[in-house]
C-alpha atoms as a PDB file:
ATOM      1  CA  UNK A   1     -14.500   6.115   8.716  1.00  0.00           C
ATOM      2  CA  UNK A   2     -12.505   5.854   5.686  1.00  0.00           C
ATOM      3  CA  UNK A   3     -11.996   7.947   2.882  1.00  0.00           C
ATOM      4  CA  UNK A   4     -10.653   8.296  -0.169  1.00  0.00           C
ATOM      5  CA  UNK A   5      -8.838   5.357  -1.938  1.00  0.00           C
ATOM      6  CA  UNK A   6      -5.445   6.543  -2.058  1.00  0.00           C
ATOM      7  CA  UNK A   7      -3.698   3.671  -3.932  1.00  0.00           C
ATOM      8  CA  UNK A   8      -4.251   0.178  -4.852  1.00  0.00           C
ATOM      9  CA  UNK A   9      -0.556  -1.824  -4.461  1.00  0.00           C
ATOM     10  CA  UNK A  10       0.566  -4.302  -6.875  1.00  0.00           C
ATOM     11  CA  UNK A  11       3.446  -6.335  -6.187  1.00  0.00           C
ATOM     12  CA  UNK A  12       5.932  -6.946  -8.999  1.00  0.00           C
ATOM     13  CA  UNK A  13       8.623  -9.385  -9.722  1.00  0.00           C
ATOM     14  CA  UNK A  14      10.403  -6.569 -11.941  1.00  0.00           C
ATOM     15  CA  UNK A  15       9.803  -2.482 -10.890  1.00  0.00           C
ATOM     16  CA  UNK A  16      11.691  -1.728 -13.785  1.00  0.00           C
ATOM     17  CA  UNK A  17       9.838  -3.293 -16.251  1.00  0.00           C
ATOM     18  CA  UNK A  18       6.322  -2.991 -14.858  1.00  0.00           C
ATOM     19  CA  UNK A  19       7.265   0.540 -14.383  1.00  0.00           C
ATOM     20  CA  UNK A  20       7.793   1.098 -17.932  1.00  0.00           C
ATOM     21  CA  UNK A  21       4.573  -0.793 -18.918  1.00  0.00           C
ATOM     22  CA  UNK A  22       2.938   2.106 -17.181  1.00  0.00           C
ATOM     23  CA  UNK A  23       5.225   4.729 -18.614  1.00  0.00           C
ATOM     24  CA  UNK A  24       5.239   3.599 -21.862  1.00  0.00           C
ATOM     25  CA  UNK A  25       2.125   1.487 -22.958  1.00  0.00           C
ATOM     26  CA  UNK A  26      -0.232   3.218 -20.367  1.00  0.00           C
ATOM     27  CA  UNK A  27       1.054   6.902 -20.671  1.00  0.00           C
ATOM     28  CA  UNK A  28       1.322   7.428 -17.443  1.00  0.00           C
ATOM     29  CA  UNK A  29       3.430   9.917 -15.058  1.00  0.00           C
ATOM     30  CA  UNK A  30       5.573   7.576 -13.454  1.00  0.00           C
ATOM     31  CA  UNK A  31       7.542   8.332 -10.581  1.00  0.00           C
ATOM     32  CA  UNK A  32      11.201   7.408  -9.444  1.00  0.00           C
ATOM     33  CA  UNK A  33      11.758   4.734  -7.269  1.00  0.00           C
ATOM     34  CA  UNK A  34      12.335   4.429  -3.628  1.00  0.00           C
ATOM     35  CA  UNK A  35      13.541   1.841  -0.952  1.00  0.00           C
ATOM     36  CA  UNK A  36      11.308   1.536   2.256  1.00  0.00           C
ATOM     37  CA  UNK A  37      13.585  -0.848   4.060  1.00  0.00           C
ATOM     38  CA  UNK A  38      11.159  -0.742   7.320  1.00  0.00           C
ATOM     39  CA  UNK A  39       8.924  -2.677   5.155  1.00  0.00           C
ATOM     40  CA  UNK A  40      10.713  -4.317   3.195  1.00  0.00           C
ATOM     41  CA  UNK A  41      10.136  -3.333  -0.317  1.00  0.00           C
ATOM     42  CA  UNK A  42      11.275  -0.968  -2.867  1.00  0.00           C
ATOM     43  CA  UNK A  43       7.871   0.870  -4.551  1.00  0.00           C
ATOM     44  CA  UNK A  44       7.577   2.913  -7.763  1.00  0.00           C
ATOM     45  CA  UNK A  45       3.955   5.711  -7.808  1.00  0.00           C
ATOM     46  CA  UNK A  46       2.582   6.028 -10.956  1.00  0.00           C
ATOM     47  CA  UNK A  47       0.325   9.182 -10.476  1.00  0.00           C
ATOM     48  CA  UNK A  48      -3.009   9.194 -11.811  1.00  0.00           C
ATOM     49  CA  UNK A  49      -5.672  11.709 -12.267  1.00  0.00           C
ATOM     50  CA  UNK A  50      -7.910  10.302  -9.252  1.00  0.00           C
ATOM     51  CA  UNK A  51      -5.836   8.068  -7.573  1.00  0.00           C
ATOM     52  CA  UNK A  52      -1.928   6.564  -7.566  1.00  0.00           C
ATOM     53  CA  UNK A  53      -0.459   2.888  -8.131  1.00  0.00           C
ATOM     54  CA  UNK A  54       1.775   1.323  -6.223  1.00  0.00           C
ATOM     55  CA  UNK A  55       4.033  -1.046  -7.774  1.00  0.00           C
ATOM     56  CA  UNK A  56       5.928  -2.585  -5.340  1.00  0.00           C
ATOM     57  CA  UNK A  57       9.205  -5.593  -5.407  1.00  0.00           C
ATOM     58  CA  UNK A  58      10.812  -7.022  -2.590  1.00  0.00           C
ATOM     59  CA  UNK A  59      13.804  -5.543  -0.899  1.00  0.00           C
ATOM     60  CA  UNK A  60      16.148  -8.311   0.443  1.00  0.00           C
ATOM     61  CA  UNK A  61      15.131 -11.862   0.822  1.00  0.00           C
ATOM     62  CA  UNK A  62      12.915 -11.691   4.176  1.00  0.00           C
ATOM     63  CA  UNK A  63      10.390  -9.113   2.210  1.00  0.00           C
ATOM     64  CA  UNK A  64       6.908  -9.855   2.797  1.00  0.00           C
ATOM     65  CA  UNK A  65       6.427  -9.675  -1.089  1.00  0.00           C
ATOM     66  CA  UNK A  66       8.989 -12.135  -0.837  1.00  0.00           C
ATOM     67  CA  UNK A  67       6.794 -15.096  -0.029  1.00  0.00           C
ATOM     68  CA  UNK A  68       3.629 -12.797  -1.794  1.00  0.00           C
ATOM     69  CA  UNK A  69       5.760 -12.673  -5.212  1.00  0.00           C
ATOM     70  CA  UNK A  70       6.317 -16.949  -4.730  1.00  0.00           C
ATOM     71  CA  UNK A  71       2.883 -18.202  -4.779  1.00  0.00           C
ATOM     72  CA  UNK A  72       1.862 -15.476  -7.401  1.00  0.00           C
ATOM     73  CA  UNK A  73       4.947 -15.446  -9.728  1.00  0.00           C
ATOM     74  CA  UNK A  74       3.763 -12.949 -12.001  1.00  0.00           C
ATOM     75  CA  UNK A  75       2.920 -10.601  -9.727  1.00  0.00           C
ATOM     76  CA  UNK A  76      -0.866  -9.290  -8.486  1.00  0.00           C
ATOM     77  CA  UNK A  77      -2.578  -7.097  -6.712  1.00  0.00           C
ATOM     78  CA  UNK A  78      -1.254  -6.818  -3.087  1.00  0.00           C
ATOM     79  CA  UNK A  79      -3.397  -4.769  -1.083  1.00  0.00           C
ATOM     80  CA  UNK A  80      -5.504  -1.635  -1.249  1.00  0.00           C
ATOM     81  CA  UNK A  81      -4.826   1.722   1.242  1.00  0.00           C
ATOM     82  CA  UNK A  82      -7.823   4.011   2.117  1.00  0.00           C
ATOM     83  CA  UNK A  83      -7.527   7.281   3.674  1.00  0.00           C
ATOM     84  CA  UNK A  84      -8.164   8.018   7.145  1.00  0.00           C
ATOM     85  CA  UNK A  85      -8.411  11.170   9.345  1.00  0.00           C
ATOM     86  CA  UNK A  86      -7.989   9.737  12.506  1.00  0.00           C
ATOM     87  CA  UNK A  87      -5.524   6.242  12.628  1.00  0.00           C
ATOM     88  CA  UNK A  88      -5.740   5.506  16.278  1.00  0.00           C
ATOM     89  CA  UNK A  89      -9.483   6.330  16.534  1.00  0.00           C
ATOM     90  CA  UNK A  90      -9.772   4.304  13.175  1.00  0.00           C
ATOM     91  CA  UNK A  91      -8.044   1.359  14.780  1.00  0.00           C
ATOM     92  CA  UNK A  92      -9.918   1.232  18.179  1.00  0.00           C
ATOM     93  CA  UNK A  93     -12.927   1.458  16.658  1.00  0.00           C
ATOM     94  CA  UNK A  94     -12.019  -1.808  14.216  1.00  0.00           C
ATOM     95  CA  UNK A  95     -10.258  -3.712  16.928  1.00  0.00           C
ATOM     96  CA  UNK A  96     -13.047  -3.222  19.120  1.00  0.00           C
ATOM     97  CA  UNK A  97     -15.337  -4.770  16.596  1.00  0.00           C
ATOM     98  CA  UNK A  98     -13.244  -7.966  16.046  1.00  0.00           C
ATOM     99  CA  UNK A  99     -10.731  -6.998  13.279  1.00  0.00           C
ATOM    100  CA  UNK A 100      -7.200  -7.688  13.621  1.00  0.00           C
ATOM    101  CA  UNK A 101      -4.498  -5.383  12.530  1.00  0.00           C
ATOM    102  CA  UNK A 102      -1.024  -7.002  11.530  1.00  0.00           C
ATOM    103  CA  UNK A 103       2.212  -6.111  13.372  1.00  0.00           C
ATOM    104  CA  UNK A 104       2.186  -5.339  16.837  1.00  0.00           C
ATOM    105  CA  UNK A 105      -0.282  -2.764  16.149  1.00  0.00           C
ATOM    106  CA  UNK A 106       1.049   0.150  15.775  1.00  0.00           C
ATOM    107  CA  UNK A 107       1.332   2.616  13.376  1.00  0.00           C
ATOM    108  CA  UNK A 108       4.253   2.748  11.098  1.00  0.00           C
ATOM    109  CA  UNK A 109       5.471   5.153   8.861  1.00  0.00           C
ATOM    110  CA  UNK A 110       4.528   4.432   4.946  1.00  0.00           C
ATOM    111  CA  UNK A 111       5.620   5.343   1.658  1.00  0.00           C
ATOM    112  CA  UNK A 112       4.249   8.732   1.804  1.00  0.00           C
ATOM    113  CA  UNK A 113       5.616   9.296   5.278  1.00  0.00           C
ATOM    114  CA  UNK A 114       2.259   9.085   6.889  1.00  0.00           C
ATOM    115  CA  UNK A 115       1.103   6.475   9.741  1.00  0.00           C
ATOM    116  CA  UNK A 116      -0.059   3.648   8.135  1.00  0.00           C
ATOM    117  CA  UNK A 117      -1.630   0.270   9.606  1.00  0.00           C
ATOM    118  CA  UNK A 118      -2.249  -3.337   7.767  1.00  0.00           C
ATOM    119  CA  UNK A 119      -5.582  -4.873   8.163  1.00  0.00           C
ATOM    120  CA  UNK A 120      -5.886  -8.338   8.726  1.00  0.00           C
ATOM    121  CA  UNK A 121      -7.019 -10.169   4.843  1.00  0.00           C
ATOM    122  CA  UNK A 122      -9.199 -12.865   6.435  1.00  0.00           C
ATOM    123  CA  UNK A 123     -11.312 -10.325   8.322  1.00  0.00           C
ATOM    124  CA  UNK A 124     -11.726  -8.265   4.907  1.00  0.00           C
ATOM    125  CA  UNK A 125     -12.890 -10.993   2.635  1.00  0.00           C
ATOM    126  CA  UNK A 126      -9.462 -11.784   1.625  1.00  0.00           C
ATOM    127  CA  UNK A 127      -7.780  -8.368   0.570  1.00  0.00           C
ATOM    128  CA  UNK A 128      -5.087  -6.601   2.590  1.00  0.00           C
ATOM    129  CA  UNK A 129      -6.103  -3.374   3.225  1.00  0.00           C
ATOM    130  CA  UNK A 130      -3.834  -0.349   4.434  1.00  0.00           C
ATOM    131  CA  UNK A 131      -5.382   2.798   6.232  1.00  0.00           C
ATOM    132  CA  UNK A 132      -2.871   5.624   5.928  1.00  0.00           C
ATOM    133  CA  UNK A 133      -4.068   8.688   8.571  1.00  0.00           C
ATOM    134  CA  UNK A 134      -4.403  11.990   6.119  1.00  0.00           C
ATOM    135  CA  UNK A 135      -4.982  15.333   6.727  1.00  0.00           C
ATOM    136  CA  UNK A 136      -8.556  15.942   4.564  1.00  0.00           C
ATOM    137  CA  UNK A 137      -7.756  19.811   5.172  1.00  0.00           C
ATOM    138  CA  UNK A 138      -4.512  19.511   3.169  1.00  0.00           C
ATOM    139  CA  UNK A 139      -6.417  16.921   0.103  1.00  0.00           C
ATOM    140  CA  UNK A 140      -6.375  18.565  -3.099  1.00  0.00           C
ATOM    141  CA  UNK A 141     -10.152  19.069  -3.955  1.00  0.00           C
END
């Protein structure tokens, strides 16, 4: 069912700073930021060779990061987002097998406006996980 990893998110008490950790210390390419105020949060990409980073702050006070950002002041790893061909057939199949998926569940447009859906933490061994539905034809190789 799932695919590639397409990010791992890490949530950030300062985007600008953690941002230019990656820039500057790590060499990476480093993208400009962006607010998603449907979820909340404003994220920065930093663009890998196999893979992307998400660092991700809180927008406005009633951000889920928000209350993720006050028991883990420094910051952390948030959640991970796998790929997906097929979100709704993804999520029946899951919900039909006991896992819960956060929201009302229904898809909602992400950060790379594609579908995504939130995964329960407690029914994946304590890690947030985001499916975000892909097109594998359209994958670079």
């Amino acid at each position: 069912m799932i695919g590639r990893l397409n990010h791992v998110a890490i949530a950030v008490p300062d985007l600008a700073a953690a941002a230019a950790k990656y820039r500057d210390l790590l060499g990476a390419h480093v993208l400009h930021p962006h607010d998603l105020p449907e979820h909340g949060v404003t994220v920065v990409f930093v663009q890998l060779e196999n893979t992307k980073i998400e660092l991700l702050t809180p927008l406005g006070p009633d951000s889920p990061i928000r209350k993720f950002l006050d028991a883990n002041p420094s910051g952390g790893i948030h959640h991970i987002c796998y790929e997906v061909s097929d979100l709704p057939s993804a999520a029946r199949t899951l919900t039909e097998a006991g896992a819960r998926i956060l929201g009302d569940g229904q898809p909602r447009i992400g950060a790379h406006g594609l579908p995504v859906l939130f995964l329960h933490p407690k029914d994946f061994d304590g890690t947030l996980i985001e499916l975000e539905e892909v097109n594998p034809e359209l994958q670079p190789a």
